[in-house]
C-alpha atoms as a PDB file:
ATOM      1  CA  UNK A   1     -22.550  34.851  35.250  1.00  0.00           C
ATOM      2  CA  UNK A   2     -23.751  31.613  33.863  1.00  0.00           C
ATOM      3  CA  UNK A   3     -21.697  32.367  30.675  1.00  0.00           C
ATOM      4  CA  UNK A   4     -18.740  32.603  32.767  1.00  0.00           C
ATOM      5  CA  UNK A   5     -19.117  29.333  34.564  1.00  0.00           C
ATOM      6  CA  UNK A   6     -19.537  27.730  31.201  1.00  0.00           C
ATOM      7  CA  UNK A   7     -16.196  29.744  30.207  1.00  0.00           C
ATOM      8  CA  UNK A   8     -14.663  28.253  33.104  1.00  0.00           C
ATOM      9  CA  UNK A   9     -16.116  24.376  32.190  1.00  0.00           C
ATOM     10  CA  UNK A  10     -14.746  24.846  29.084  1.00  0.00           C
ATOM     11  CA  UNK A  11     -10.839  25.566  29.764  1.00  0.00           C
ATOM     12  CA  UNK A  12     -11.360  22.862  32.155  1.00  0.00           C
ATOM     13  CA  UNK A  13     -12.186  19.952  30.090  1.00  0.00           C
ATOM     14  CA  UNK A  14      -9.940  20.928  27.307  1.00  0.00           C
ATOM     15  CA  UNK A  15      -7.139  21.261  29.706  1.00  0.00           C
ATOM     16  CA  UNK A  16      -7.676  17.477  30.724  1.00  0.00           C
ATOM     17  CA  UNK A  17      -8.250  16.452  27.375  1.00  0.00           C
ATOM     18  CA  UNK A  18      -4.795  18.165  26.708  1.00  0.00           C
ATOM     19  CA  UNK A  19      -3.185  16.726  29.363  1.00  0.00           C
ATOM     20  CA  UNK A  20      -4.477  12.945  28.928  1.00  0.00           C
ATOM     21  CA  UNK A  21      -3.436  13.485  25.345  1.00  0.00           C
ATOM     22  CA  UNK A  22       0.349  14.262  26.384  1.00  0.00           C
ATOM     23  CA  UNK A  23       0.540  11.177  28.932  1.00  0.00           C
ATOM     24  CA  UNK A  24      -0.863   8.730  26.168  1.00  0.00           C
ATOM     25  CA  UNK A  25       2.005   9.993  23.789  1.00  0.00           C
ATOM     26  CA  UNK A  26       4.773   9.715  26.559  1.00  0.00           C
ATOM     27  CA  UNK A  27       3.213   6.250  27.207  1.00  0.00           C
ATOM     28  CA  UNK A  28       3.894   5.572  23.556  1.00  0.00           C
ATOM     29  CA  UNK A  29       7.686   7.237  23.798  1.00  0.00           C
ATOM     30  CA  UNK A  30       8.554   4.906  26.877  1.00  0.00           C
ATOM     31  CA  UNK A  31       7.045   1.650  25.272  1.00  0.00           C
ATOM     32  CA  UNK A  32       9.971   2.939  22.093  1.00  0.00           C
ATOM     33  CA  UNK A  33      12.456   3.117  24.847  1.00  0.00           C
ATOM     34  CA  UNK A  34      11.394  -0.003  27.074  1.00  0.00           C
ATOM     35  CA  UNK A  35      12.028  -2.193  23.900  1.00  0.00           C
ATOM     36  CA  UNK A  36      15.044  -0.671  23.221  1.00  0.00           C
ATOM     37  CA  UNK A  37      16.440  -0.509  26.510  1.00  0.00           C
ATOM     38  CA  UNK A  38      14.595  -2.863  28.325  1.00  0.00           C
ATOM     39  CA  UNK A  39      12.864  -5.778  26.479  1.00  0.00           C
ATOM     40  CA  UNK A  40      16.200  -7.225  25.998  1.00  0.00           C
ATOM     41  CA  UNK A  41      18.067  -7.379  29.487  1.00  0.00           C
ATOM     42  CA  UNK A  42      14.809  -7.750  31.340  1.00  0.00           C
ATOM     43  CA  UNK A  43      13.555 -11.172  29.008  1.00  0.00           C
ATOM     44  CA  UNK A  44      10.164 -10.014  29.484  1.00  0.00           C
ATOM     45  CA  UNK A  45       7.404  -7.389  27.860  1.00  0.00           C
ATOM     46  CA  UNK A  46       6.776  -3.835  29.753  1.00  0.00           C
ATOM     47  CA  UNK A  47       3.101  -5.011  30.676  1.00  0.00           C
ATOM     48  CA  UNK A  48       4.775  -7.834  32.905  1.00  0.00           C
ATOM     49  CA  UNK A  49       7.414  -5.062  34.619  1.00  0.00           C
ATOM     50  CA  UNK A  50       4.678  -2.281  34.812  1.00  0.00           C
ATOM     51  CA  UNK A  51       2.394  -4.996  36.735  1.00  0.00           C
ATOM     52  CA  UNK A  52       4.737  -5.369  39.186  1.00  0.00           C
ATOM     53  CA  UNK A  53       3.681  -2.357  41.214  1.00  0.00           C
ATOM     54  CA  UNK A  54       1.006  -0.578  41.171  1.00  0.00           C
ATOM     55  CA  UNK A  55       0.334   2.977  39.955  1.00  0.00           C
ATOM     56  CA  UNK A  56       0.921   5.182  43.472  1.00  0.00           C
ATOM     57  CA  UNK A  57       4.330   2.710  43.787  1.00  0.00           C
ATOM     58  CA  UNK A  58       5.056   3.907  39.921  1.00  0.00           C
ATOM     59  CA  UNK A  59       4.682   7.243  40.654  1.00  0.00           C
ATOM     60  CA  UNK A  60       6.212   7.508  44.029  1.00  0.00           C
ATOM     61  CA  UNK A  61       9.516   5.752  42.710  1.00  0.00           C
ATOM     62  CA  UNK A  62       9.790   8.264  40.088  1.00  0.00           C
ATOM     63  CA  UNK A  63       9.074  11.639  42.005  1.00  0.00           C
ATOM     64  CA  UNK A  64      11.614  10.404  44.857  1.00  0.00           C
ATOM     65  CA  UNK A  65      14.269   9.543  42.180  1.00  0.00           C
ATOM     66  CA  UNK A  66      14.353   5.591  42.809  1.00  0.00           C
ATOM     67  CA  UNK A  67      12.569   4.365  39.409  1.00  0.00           C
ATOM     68  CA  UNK A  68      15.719   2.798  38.131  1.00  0.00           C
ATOM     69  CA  UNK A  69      16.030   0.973  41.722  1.00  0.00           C
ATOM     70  CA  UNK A  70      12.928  -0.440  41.602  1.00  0.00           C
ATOM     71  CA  UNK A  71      13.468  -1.615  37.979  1.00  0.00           C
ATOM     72  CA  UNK A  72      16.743  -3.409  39.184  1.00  0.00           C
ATOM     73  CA  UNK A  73      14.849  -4.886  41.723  1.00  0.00           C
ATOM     74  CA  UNK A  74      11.887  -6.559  39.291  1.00  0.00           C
ATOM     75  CA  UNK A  75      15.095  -6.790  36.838  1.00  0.00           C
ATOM     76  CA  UNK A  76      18.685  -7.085  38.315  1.00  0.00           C
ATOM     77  CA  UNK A  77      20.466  -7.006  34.704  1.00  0.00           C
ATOM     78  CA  UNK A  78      18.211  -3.721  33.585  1.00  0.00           C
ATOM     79  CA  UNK A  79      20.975  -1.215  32.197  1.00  0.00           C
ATOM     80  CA  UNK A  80      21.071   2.726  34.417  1.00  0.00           C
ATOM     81  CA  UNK A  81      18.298   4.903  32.559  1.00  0.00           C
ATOM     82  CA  UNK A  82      20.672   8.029  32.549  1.00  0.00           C
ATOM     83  CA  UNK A  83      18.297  10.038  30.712  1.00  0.00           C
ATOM     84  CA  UNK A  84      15.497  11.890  32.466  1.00  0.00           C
ATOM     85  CA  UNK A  85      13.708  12.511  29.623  1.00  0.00           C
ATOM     86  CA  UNK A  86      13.645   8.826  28.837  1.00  0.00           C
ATOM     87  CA  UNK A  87      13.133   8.186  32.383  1.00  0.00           C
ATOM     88  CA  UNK A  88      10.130   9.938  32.350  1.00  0.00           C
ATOM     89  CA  UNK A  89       8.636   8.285  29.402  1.00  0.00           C
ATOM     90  CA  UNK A  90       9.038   5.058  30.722  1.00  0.00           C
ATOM     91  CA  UNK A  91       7.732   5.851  34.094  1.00  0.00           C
ATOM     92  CA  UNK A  92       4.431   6.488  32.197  1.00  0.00           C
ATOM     93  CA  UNK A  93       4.715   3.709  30.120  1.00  0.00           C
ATOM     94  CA  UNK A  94       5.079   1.599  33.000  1.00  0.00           C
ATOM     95  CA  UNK A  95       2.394   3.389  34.713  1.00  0.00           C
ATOM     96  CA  UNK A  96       0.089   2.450  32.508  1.00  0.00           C
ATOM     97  CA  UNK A  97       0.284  -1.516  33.019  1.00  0.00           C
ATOM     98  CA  UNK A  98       0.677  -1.022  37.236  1.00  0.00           C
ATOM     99  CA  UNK A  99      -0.994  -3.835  38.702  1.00  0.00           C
ATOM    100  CA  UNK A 100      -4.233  -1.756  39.469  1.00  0.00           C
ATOM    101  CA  UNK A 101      -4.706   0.128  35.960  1.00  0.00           C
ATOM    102  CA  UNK A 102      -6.895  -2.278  34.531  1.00  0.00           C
ATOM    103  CA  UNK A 103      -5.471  -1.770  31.314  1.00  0.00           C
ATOM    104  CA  UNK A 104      -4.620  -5.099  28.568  1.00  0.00           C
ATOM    105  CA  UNK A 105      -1.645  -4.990  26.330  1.00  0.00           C
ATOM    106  CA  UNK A 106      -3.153  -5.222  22.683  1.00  0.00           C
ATOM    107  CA  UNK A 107       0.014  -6.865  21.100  1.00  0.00           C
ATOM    108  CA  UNK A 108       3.472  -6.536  21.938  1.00  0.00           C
END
């Protein structure tokens, strides 16, 4: 029984360790694409458009579809991100600077 639980712990943590993993590299991926899509239009770095809103406003505006909205709204000359893939990317890389994340851009 106890074995079992421990079984059980296991899978656990190395599914969040997994999945904290995959967020960190699409974080990376949608810095890439902020630059290049972005950085340019917007006149400003990703930390300063991710801590516009904070990380349930992130999230919400991409599940419901309306993350390029809200980026024209915190940047009216932002280009359409037409790619979801892309889209998704920077959603997390935006996530990750939301107003309440706590989190410091290192360089830029």
């Amino acid at each position: 029984m106890f074995n079992k639980f421990l079984k059980f712990i296991a899978v656990i943590l190395v599914g969040l360790i997994l999945s904290s993993s995959f967020v960190q590299a699409s974080a990376l991926m949608g810095k890439k694409y902020y630059i290049q899509l972005l950085k340019k239009p917007c006149g400003f770095n990703g930390d300063v458009m991710g801590s516009k809103y904070t990380k349930k406003a992130w999230r919400e505006f991409y599940k419901s579809g309306t993350l390029n909205e809200a980026i024209k709204k915190v940047c009216p000359k932002a280009p359409e991100i037409t790619s979801q893939s892309k889209e998704k990317h920077i959603y997390h890389f935006l996530e990750s600077f939301a107003s309440d994340s706590g989190n410091i851009p290192s360089c830029n």
